[in-house]
Protein backbone atom coordinates (compact mmCIF):
# COMPACT_ATOMS: atom_id res chain seq x y z
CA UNK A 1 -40.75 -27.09 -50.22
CA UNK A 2 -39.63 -26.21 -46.67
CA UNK A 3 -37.74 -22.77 -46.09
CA UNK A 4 -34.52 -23.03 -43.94
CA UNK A 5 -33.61 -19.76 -41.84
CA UNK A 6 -30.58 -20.22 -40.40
CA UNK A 7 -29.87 -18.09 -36.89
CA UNK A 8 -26.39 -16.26 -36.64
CA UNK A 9 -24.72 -16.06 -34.29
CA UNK A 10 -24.86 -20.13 -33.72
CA UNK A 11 -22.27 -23.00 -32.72
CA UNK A 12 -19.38 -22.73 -30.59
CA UNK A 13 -18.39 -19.48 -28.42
CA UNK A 14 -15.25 -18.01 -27.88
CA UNK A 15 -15.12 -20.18 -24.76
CA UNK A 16 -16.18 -23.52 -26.08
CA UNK A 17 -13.87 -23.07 -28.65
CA UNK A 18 -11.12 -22.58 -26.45
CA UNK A 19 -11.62 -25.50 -24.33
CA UNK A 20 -11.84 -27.92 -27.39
CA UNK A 21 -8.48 -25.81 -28.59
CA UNK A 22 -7.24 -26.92 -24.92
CA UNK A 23 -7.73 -30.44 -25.38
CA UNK A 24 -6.63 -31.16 -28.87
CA UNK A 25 -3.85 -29.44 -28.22
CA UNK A 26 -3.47 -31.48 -24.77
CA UNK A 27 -4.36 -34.74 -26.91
CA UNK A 28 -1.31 -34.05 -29.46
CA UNK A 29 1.25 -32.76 -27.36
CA UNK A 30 1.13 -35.15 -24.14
CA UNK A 31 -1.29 -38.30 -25.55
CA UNK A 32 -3.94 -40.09 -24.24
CA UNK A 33 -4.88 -40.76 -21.65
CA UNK A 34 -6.28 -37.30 -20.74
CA UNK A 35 -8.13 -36.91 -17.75
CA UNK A 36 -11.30 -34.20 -17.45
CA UNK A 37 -12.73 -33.77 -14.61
CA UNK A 38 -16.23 -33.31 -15.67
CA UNK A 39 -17.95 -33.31 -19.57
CA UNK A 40 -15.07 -30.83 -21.05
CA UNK A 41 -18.62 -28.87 -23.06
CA UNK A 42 -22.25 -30.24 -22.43
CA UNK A 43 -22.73 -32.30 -25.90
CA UNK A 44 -22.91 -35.91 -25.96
CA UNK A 45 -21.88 -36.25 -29.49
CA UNK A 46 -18.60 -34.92 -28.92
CA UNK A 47 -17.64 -36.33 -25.69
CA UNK A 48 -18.27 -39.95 -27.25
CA UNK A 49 -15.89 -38.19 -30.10
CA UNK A 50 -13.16 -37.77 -27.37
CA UNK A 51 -13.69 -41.01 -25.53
CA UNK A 52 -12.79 -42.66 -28.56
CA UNK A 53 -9.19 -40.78 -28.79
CA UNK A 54 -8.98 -41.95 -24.95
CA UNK A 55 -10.28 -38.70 -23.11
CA UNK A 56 -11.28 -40.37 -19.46
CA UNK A 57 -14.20 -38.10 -18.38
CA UNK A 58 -14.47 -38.64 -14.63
CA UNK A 59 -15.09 -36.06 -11.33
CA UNK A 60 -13.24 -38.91 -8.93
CA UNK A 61 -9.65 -38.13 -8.39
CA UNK A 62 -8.91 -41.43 -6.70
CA UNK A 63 -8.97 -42.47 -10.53
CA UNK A 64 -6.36 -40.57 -11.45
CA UNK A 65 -2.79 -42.07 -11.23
CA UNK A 66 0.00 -39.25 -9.80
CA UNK A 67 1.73 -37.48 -12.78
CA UNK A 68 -1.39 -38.29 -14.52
CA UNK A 69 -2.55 -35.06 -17.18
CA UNK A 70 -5.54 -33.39 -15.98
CA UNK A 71 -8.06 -30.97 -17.96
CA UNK A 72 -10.77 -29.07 -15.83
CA UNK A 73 -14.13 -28.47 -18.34
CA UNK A 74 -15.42 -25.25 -19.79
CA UNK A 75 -17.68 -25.03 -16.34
CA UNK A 76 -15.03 -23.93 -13.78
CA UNK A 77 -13.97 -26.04 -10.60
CA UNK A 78 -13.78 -24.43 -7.26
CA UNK A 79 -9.98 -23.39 -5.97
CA UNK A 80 -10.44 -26.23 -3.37
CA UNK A 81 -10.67 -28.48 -5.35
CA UNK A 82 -7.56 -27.52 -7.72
CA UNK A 83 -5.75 -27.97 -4.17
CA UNK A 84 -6.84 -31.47 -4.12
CA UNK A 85 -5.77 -32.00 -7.48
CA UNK A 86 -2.14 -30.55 -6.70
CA UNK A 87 -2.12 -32.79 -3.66
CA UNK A 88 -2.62 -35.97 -5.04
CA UNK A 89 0.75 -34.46 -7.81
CA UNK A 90 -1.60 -34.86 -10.53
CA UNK A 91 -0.66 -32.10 -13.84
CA UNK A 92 -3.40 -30.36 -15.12
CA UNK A 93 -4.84 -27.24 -17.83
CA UNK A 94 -7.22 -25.13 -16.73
CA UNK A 95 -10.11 -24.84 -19.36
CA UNK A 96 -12.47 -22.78 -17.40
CA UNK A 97 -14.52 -19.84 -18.40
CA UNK A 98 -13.12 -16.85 -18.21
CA UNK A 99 -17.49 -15.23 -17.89
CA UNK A 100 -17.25 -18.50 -15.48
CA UNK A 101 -14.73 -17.73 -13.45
CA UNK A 102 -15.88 -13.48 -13.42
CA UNK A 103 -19.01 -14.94 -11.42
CA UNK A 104 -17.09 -17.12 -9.05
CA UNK A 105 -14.27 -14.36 -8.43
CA UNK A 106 -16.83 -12.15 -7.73
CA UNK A 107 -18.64 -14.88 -5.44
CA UNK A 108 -15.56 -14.92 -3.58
CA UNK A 109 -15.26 -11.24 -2.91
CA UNK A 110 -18.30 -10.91 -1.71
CA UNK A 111 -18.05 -13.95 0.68
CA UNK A 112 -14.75 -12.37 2.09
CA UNK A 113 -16.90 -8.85 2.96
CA UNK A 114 -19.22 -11.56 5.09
CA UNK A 115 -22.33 -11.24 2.65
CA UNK A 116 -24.45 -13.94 1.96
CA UNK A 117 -25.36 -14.82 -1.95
CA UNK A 118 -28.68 -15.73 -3.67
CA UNK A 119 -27.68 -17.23 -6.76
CA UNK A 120 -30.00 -18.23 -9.50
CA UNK A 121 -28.91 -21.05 -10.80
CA UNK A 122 -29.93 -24.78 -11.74
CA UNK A 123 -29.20 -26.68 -8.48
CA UNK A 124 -27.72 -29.69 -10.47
CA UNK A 125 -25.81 -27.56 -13.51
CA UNK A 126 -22.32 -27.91 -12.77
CA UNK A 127 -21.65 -24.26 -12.36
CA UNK A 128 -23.83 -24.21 -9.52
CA UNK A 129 -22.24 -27.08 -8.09
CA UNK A 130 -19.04 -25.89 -8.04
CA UNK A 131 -19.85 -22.11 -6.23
CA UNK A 132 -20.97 -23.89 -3.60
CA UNK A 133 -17.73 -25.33 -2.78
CA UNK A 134 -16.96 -21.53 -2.24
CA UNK A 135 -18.76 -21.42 0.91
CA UNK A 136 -22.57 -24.29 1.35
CA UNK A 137 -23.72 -22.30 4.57
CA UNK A 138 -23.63 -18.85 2.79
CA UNK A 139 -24.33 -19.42 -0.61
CA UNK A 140 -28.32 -20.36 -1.96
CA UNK A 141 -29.39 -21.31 -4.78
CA UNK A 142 -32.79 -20.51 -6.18
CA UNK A 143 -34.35 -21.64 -9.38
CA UNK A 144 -37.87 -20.37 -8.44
CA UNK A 145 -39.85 -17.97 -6.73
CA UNK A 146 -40.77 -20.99 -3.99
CA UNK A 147 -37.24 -21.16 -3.43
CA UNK A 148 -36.94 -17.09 -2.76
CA UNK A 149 -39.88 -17.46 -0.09
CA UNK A 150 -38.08 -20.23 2.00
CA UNK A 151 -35.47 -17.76 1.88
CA UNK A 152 -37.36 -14.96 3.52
CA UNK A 153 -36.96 -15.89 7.34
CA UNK A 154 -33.79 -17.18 7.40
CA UNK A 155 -31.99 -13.99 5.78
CA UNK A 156 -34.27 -11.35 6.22
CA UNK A 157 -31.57 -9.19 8.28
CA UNK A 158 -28.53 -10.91 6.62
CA UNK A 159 -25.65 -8.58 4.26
CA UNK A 160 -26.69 -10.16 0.22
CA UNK A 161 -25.84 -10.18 -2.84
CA UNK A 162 -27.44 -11.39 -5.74
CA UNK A 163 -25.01 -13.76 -8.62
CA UNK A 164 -26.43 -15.79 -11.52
CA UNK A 165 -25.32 -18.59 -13.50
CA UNK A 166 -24.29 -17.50 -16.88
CA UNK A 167 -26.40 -20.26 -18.99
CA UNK A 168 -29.70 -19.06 -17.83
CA UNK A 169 -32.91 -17.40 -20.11
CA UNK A 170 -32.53 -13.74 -19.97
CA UNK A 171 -35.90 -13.00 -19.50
CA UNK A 172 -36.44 -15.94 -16.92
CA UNK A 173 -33.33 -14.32 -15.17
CA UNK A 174 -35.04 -10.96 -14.98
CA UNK A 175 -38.24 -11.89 -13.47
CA UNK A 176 -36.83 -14.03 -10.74
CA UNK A 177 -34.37 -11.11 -10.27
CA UNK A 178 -37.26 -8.47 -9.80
CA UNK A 179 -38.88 -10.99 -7.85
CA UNK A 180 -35.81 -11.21 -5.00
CA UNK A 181 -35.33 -7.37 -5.25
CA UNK A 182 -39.44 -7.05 -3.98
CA UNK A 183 -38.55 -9.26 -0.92
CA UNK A 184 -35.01 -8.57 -0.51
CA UNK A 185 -35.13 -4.34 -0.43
CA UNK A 186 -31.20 -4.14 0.10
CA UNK A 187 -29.82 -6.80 -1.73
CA UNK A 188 -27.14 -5.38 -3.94
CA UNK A 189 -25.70 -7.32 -7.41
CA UNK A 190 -22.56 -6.55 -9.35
CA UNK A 191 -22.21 -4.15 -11.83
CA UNK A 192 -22.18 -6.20 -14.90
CA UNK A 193 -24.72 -9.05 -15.92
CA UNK A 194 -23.50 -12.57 -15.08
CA UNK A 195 -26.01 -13.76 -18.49
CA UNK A 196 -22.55 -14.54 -20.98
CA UNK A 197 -22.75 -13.07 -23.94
CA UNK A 198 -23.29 -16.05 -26.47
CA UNK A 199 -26.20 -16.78 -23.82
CA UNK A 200 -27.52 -13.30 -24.75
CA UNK A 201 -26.93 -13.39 -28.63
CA UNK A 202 -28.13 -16.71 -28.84
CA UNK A 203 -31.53 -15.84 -27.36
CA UNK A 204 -31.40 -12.65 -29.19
CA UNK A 205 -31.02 -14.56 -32.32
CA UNK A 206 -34.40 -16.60 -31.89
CA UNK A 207 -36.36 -13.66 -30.64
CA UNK A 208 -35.27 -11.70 -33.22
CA UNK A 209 -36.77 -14.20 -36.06
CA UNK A 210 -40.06 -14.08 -34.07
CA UNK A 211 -40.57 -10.78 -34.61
CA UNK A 212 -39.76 -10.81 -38.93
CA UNK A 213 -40.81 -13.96 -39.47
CA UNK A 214 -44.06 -16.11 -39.78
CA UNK A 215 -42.21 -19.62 -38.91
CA UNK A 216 -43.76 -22.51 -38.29
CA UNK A 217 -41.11 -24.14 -36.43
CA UNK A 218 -37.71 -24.26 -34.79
CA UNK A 219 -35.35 -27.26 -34.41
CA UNK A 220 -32.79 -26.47 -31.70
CA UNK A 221 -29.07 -28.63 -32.14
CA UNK A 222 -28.52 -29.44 -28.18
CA UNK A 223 -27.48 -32.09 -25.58
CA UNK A 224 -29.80 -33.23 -22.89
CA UNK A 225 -27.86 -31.47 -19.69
CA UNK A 226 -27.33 -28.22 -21.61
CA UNK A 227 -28.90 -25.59 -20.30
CA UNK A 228 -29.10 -23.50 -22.81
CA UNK A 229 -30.36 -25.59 -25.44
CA UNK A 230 -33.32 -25.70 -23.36
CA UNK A 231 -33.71 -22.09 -23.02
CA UNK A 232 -33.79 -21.80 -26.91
CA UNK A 233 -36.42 -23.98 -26.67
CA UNK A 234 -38.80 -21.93 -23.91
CA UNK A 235 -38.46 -19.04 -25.49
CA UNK A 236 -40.23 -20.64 -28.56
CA UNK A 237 -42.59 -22.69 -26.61
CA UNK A 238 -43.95 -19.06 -25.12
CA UNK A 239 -45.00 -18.40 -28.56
CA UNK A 240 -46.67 -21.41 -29.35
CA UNK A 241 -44.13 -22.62 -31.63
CA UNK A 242 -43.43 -26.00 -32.33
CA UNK A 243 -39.99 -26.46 -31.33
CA UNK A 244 -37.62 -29.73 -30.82
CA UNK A 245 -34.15 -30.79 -29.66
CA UNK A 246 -32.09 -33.26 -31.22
CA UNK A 247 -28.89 -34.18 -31.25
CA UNK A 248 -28.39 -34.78 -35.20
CA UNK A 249 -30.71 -35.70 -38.32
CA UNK A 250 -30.77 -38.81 -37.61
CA UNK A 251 -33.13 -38.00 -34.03
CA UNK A 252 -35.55 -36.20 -36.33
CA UNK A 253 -38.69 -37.85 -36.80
CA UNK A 254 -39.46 -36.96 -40.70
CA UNK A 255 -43.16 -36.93 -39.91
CA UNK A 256 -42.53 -33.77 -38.47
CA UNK A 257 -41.66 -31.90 -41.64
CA UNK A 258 -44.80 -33.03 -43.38
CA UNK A 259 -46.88 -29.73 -42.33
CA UNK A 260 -43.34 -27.34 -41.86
CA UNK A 261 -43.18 -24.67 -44.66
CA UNK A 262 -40.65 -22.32 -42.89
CA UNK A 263 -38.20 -23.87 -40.56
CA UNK A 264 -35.62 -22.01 -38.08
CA UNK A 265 -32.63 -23.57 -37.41
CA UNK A 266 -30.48 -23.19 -34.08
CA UNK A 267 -27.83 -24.86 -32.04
CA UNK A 268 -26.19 -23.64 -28.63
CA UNK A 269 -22.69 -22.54 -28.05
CA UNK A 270 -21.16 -26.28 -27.47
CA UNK A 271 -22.54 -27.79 -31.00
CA UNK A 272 -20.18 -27.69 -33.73
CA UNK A 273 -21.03 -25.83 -37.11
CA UNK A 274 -20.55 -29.41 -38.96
CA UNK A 275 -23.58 -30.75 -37.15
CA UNK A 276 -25.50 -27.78 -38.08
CA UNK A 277 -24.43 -27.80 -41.73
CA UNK A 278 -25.11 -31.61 -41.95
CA UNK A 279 -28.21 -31.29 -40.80
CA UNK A 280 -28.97 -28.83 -43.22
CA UNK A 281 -27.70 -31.26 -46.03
CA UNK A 282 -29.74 -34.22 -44.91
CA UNK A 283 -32.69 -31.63 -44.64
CA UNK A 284 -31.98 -30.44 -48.27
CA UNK A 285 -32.34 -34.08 -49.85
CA UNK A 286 -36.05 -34.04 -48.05
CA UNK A 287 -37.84 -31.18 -49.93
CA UNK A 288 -35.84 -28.31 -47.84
CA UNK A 289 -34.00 -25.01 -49.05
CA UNK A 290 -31.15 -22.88 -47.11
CA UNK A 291 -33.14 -19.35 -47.82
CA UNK A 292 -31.46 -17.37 -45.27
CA UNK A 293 -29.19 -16.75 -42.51
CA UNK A 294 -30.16 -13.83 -40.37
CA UNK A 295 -27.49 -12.47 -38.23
CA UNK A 296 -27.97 -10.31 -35.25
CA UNK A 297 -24.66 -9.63 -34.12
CA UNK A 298 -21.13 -10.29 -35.04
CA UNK A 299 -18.80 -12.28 -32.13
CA UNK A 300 -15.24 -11.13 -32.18
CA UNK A 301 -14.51 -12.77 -28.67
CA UNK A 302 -11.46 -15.23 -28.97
CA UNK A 303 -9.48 -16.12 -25.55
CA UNK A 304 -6.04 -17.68 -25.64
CA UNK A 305 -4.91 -20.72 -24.20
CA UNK A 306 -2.00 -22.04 -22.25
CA UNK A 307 -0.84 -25.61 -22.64
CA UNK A 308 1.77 -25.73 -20.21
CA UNK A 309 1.36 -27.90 -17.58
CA UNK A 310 0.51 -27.19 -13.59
């Protein structure tokens, strides 16, 4: 018989849940088509879900007829481009956020007081992306020490700052960050952490088992380009923990439950709680048993939504 621990807090955020509130709400009040400009959360299942209610997923506005009804994603897009948008008349809902947009606002303060910004980030995650439509020739974005010490030269005397993307590994964060403060003596950073919450609890969550529980494995609910999903999955890896990703049950290889006495359950903050409870259904019918949900903290976040048109 295989154990099931089940990690709270799991499944949609406050913020992912807003932006799927955004465009069912979009889908029943104006109809399909819908346009968004980029994957509207990073999960494959439910963007073929939306495709097939006639959600157009595409970055090119040159695809999008005038009057046309416009949703930007969860991940922010860059005021520039919202001027495009308004240009070409096309309507749209902003979905971004809100932890997004405190990183980018903050981005452009900093850019208007002339500093220059390190920001650790993914250099192909669409957050990243977008900040550097703030400002290419004063923004740089590291992922890795390497990418610090090509830094060194060019902005040894320079005014910094030091932003993050909010999807990254806490700890991962932290040593890169002590890293740049060694090189960088006077680089300042804001206030608050730029880590979102639900990236914090979520990584919490598995650490948390690690330390009360002997488990011999963790299955992480992700999509490919989410960046969290991945960091679940490093943080077990450290331990020597067999850990893998998969989208639903039916990616599981069954071979891999053979040996697996107590299993850990996850999912990041754009999988749905019905793929997590089916899984655990289609796990039940192969020798498995829900023991346990361990919570580590309660989320109360909720953000309201606008579904007017702009």
């Amino acid at each position: 018989m295989i154990n099931i621990y089940l990690a709270s807090p799991r499944g949609y955020c406050a913020w992912v849940n807003r932006a799927i509130n955004i465009l069912n709400g979009a889908l029943e009040k104006y109809k399909a088509p819908i346009f968004v400009n980029h994957e509207i959360i990073h999960n494959k299942i439910i963007i073929d879900y939306y495709k097939n209610k006639g959600v157009i997923f595409d970055d090119n506005l040159e695809n999008i007829p005038e009057n046309g009804i416009m949703i930007f994603s969860a991940h922010w897009v860059s005021p520039k481009y919202i001027q495009k948008v308004k240009d070409k008349w096309i309507n749209y809902i902003d979905a971004s956020c809100p932890l997004v947009i405190k990183v980018h606002t903050e981005a452009k303060k900093f850019l208007q007081k002339w500093y220059k910004i390190i920001y650790i980030g993914q250099k192909k995650h669409q957050e990243a992306l977008w900040i550097l439509w703030e400002d290419k020739n004063n923004i740089f974005i590291v992922e890795n020490k390497k990418d610090v010490d090509l830094l060194r030269n060019t902005l040894k005397d320079e005014k910094l700052v030091l932003l993050t993307q909010t999807t990254l590994s806490v700890s991962d964060k932290d040593e890169l960050e002590k890293y740049i403060f060694d090189r960088f003596k006077k680089i300042e950073k804001p206030d608050t952490s730029d880590i979102c919450y639900a990236t914090t609890n979520r990584q919490n969550a598995v650490k948390k088992l690690i330390e009360v529980k002997k488990i011999d494995a963790l299955i992480v609910i992700w999509s490919k380009n989410s960046s969290n999903s991945n960091k679940l999955k490093n943080i077990w890896d450290k331990y020597w923990i067999k850990s893998i990703l998969i989208d639903r049950f039916e990616d599981l290889d069954l071979n891999f439950l053979k040996w697996i006495k107590k299993l850990w359950i996850s999912s990041w903050a754009s999988v749905s709680h019905d793929l997590v409870n089916n899984l655990i259904k289609k796990l039940e019918k192969n020798n498995a048993k829900l023991i346990e949900e361990i919570k580590i903290v309660e989320e109360k976040i909720n953000f309201n939504f606008d579904l007017e048109l702009k």
